[in-house]
PDB file of N, CA and C in Angstrom:
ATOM      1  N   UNK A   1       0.822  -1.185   0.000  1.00  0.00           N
ATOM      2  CA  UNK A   1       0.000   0.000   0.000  1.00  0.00           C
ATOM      3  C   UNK A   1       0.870   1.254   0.000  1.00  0.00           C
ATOM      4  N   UNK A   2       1.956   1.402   0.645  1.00  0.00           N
ATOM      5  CA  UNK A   2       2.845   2.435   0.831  1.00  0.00           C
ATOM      6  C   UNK A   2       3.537   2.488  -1.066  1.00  0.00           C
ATOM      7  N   UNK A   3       3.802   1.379  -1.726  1.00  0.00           N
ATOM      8  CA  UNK A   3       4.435   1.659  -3.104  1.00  0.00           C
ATOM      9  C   UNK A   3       2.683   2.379  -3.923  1.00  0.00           C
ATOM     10  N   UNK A   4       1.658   2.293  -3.674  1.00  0.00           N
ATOM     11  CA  UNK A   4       0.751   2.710  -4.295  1.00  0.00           C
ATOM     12  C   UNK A   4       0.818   4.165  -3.649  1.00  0.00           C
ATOM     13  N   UNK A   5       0.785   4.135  -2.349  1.00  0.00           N
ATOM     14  CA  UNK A   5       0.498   5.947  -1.806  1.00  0.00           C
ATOM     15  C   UNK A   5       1.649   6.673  -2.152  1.00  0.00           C
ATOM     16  N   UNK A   6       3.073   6.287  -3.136  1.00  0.00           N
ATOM     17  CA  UNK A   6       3.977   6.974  -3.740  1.00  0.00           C
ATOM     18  C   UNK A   6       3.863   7.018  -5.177  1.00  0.00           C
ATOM     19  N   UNK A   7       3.155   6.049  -6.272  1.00  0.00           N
ATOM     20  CA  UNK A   7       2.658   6.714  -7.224  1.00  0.00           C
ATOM     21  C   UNK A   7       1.515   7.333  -7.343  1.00  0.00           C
ATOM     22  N   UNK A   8       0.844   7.112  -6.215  1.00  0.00           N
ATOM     23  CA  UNK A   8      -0.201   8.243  -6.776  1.00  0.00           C
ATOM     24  C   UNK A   8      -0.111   9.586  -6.225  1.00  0.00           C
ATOM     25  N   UNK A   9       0.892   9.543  -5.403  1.00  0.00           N
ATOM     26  CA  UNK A   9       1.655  11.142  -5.009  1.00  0.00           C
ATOM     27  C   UNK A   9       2.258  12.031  -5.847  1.00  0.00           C
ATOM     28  N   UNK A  10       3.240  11.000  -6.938  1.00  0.00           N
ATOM     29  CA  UNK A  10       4.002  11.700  -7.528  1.00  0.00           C
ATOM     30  C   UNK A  10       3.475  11.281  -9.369  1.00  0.00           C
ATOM     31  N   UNK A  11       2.388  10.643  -9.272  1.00  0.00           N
ATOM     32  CA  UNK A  11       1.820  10.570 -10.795  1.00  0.00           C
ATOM     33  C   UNK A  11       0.969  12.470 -11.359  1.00  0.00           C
ATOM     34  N   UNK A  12       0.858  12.971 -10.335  1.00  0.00           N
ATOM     35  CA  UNK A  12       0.692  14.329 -11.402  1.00  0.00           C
ATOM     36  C   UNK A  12       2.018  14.742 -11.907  1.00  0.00           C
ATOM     37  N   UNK A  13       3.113  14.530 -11.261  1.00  0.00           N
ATOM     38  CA  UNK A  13       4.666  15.182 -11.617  1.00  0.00           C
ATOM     39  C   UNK A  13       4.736  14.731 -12.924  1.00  0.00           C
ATOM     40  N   UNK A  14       4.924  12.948 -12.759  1.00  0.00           N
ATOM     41  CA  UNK A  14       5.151  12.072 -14.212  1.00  0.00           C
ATOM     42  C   UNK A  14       4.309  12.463 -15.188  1.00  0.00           C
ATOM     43  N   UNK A  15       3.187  12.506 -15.300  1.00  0.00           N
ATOM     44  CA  UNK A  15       2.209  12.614 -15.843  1.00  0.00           C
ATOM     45  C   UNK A  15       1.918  14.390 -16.621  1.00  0.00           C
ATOM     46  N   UNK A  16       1.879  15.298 -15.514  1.00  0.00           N
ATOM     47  CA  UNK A  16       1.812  16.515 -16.326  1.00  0.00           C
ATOM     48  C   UNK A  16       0.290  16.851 -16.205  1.00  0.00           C
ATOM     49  N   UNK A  17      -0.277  17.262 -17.802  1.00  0.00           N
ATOM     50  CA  UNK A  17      -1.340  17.734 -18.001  1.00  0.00           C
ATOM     51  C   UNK A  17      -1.883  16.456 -18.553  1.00  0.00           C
ATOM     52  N   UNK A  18      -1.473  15.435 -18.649  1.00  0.00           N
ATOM     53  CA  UNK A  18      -2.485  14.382 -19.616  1.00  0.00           C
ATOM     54  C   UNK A  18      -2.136  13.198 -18.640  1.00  0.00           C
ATOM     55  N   UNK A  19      -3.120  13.547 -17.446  1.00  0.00           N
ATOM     56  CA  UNK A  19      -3.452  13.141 -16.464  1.00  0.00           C
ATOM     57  C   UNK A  19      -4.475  12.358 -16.105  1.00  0.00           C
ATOM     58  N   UNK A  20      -5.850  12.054 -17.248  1.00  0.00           N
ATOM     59  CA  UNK A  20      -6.457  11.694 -17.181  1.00  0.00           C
ATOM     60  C   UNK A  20      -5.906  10.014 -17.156  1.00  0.00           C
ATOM     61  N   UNK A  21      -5.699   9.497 -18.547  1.00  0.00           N
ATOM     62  CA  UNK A  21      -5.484   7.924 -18.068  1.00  0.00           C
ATOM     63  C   UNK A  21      -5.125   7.300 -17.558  1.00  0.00           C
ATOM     64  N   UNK A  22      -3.859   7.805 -16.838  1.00  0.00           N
ATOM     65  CA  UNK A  22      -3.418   6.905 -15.658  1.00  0.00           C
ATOM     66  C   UNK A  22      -3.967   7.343 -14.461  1.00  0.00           C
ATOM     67  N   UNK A  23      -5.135   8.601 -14.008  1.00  0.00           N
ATOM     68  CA  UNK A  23      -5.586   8.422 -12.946  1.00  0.00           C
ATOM     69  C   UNK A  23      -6.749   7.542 -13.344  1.00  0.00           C
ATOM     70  N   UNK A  24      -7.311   7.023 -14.436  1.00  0.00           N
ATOM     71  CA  UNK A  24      -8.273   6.437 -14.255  1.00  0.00           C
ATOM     72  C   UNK A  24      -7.771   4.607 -14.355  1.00  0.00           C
ATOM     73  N   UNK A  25      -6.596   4.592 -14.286  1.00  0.00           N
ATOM     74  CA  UNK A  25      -5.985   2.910 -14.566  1.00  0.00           C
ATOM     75  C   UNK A  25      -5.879   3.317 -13.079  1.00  0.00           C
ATOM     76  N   UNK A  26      -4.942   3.770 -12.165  1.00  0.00           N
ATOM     77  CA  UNK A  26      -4.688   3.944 -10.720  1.00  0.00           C
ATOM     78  C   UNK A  26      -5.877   4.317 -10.335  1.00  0.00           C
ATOM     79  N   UNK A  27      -6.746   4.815 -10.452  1.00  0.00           N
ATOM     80  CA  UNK A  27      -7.806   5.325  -9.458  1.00  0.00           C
ATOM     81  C   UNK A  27      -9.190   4.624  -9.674  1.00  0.00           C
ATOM     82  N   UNK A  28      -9.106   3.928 -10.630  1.00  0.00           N
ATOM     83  CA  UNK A  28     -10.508   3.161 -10.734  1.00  0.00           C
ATOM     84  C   UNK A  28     -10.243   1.609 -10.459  1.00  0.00           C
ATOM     85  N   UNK A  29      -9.566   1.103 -11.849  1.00  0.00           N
ATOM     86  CA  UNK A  29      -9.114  -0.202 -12.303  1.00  0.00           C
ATOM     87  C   UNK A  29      -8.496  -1.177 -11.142  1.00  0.00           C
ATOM     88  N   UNK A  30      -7.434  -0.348 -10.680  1.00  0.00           N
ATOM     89  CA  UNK A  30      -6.055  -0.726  -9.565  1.00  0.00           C
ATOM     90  C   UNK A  30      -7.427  -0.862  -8.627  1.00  0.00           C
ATOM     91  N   UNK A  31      -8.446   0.091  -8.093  1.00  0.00           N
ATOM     92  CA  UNK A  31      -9.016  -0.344  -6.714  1.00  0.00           C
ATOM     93  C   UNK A  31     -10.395  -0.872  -6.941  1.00  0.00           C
ATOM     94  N   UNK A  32     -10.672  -1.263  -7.945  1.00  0.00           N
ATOM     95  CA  UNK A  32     -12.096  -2.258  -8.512  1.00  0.00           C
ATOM     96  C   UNK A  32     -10.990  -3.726  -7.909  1.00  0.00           C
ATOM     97  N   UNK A  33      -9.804  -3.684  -8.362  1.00  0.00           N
ATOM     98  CA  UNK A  33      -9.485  -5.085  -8.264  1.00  0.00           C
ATOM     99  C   UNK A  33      -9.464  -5.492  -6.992  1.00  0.00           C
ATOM    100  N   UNK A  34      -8.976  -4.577  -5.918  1.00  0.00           N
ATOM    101  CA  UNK A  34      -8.883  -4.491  -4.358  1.00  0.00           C
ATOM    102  C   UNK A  34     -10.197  -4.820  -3.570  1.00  0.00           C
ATOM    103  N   UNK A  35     -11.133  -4.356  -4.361  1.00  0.00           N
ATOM    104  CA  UNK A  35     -12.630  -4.713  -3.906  1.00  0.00           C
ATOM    105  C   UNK A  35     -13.175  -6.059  -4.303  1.00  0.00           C
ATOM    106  N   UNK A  36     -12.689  -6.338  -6.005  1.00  0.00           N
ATOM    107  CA  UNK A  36     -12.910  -7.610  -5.911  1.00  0.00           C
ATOM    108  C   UNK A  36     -11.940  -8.752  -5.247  1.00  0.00           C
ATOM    109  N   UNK A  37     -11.084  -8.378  -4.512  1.00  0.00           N
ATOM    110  CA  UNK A  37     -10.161  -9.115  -3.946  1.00  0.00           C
ATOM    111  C   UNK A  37     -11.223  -9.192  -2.207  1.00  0.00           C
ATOM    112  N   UNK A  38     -11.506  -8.356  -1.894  1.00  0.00           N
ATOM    113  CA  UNK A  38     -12.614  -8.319  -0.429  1.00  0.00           C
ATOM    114  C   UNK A  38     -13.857  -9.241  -0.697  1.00  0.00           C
ATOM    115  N   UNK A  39     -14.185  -9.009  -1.960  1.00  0.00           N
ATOM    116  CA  UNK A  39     -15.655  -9.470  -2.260  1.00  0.00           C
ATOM    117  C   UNK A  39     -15.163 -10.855  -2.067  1.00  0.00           C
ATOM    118  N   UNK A  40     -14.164 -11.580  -2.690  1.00  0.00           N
ATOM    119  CA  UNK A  40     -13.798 -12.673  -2.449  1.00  0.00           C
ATOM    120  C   UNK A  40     -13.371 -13.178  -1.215  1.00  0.00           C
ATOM    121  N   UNK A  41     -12.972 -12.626  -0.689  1.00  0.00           N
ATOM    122  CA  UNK A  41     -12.338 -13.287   0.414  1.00  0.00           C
ATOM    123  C   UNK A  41     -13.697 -13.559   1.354  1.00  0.00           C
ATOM    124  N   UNK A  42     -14.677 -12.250   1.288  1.00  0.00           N
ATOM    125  CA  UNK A  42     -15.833 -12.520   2.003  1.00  0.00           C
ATOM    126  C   UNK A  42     -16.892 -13.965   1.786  1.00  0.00           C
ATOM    127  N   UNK A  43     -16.736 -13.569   0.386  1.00  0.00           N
ATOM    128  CA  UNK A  43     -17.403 -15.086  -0.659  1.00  0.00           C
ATOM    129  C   UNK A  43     -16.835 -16.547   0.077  1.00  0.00           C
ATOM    130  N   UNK A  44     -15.722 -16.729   0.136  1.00  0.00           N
ATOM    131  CA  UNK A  44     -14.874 -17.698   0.088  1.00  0.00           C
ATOM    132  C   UNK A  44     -15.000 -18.097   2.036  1.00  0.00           C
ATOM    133  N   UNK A  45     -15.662 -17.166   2.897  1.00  0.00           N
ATOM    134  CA  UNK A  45     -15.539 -17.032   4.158  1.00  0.00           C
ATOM    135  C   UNK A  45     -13.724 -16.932   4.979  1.00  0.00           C
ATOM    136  N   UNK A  46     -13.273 -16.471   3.724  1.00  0.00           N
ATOM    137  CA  UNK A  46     -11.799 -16.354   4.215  1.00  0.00           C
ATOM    138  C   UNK A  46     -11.747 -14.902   5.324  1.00  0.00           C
ATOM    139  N   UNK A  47     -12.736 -14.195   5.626  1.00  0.00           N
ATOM    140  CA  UNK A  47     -12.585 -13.133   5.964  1.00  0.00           C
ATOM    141  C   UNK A  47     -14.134 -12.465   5.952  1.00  0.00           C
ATOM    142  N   UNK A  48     -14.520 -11.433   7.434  1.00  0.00           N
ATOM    143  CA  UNK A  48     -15.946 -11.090   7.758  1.00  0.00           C
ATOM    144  C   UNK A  48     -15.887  -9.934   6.832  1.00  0.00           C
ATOM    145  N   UNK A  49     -17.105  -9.673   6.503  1.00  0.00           N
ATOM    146  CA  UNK A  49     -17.351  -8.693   6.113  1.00  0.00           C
ATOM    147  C   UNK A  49     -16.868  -7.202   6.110  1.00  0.00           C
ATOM    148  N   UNK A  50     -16.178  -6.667   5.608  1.00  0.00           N
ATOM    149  CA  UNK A  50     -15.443  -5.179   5.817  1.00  0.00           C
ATOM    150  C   UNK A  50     -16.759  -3.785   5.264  1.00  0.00           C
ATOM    151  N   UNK A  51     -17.482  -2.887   5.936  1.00  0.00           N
ATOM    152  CA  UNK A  51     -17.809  -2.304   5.665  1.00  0.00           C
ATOM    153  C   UNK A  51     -17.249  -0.957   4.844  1.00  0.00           C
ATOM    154  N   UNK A  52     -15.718  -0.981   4.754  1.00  0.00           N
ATOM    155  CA  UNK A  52     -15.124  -0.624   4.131  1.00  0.00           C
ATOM    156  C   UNK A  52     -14.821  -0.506   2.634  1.00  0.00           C
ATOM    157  N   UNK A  53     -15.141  -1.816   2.497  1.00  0.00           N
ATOM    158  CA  UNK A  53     -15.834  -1.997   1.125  1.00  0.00           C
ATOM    159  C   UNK A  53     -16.901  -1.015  -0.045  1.00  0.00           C
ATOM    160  N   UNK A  54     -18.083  -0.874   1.037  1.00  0.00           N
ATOM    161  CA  UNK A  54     -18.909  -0.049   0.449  1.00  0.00           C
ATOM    162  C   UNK A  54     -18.130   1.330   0.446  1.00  0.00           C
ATOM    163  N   UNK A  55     -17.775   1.957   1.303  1.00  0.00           N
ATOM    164  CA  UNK A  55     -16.949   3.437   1.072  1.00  0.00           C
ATOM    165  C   UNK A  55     -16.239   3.023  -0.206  1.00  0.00           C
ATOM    166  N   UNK A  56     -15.396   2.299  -0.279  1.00  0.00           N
ATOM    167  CA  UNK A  56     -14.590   1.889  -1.197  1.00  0.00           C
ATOM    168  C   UNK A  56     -15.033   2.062  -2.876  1.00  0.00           C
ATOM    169  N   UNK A  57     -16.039   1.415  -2.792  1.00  0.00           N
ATOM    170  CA  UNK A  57     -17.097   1.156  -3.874  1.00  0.00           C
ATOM    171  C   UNK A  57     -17.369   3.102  -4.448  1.00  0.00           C
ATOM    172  N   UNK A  58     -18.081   3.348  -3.298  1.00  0.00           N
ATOM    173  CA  UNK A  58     -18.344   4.922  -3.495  1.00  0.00           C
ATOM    174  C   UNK A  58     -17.294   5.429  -4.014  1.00  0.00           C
ATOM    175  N   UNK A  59     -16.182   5.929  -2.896  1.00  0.00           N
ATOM    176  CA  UNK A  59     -15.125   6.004  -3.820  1.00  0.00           C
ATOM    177  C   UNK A  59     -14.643   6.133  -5.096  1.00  0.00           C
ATOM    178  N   UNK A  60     -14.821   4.665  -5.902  1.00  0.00           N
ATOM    179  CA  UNK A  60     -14.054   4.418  -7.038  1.00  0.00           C
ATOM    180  C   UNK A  60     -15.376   4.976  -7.533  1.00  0.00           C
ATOM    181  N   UNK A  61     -16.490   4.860  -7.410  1.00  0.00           N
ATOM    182  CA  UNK A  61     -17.801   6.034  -8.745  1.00  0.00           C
ATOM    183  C   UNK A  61     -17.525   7.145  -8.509  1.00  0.00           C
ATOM    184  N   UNK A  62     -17.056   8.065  -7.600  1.00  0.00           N
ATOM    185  CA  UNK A  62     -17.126   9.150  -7.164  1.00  0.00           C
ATOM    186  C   UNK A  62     -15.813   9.680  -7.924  1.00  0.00           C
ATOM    187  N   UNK A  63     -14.841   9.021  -7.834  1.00  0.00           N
ATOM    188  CA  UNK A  63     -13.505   9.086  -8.634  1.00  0.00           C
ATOM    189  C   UNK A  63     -13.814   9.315 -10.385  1.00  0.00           C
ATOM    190  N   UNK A  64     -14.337   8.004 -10.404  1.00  0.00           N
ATOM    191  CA  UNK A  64     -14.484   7.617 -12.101  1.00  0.00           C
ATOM    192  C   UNK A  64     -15.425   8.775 -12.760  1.00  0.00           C
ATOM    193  N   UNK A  65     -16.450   8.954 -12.048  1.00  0.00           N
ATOM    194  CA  UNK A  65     -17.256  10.474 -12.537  1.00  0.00           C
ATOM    195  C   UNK A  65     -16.384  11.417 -12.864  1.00  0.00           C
ATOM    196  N   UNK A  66     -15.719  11.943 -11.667  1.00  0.00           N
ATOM    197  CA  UNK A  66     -15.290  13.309 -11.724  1.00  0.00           C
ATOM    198  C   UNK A  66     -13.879  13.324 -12.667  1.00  0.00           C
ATOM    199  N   UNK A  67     -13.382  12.078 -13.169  1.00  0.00           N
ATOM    200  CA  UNK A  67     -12.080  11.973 -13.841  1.00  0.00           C
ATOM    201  C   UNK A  67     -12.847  12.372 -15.396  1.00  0.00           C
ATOM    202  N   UNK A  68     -13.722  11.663 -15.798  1.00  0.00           N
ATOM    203  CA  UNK A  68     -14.462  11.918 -16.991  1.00  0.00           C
ATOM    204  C   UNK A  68     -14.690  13.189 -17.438  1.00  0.00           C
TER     205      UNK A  68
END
């Protein structure tokens, strides 16, 4: 988590003005997979329920809107 909270610190630097696609590969894609990684584990009873999840969820629409 700490190598993710350093590119997405320093991805406006790399990035510039054409900023859009890699915040939407890092900011949508990268944490859809993190959720489906919870959804599973919950599925699988490897792990209780995280209400964290749903923020999460919000999140990544709330992200993906406003990147568009």
């Amino acid at each position: 988590m700490l190598g993710f909270s350093v590119i997405f610190w320093l991805m406006p630097t790399w990035a510039g003005d054409n900023l859009k696609q890699p915040a939407m590969i890092m900011g949508v894609y990268i944490n859809i997979l993190f959720l489906a990684l919870g959804i599973f584990h919950f599925v699988t009873d490897a792990a209780n329920f995280d209400p964290t999840s749903v923020a999460l969820l919000v999140l990544v629409g709330l992200f993906f809107w406003k990147s568009r």
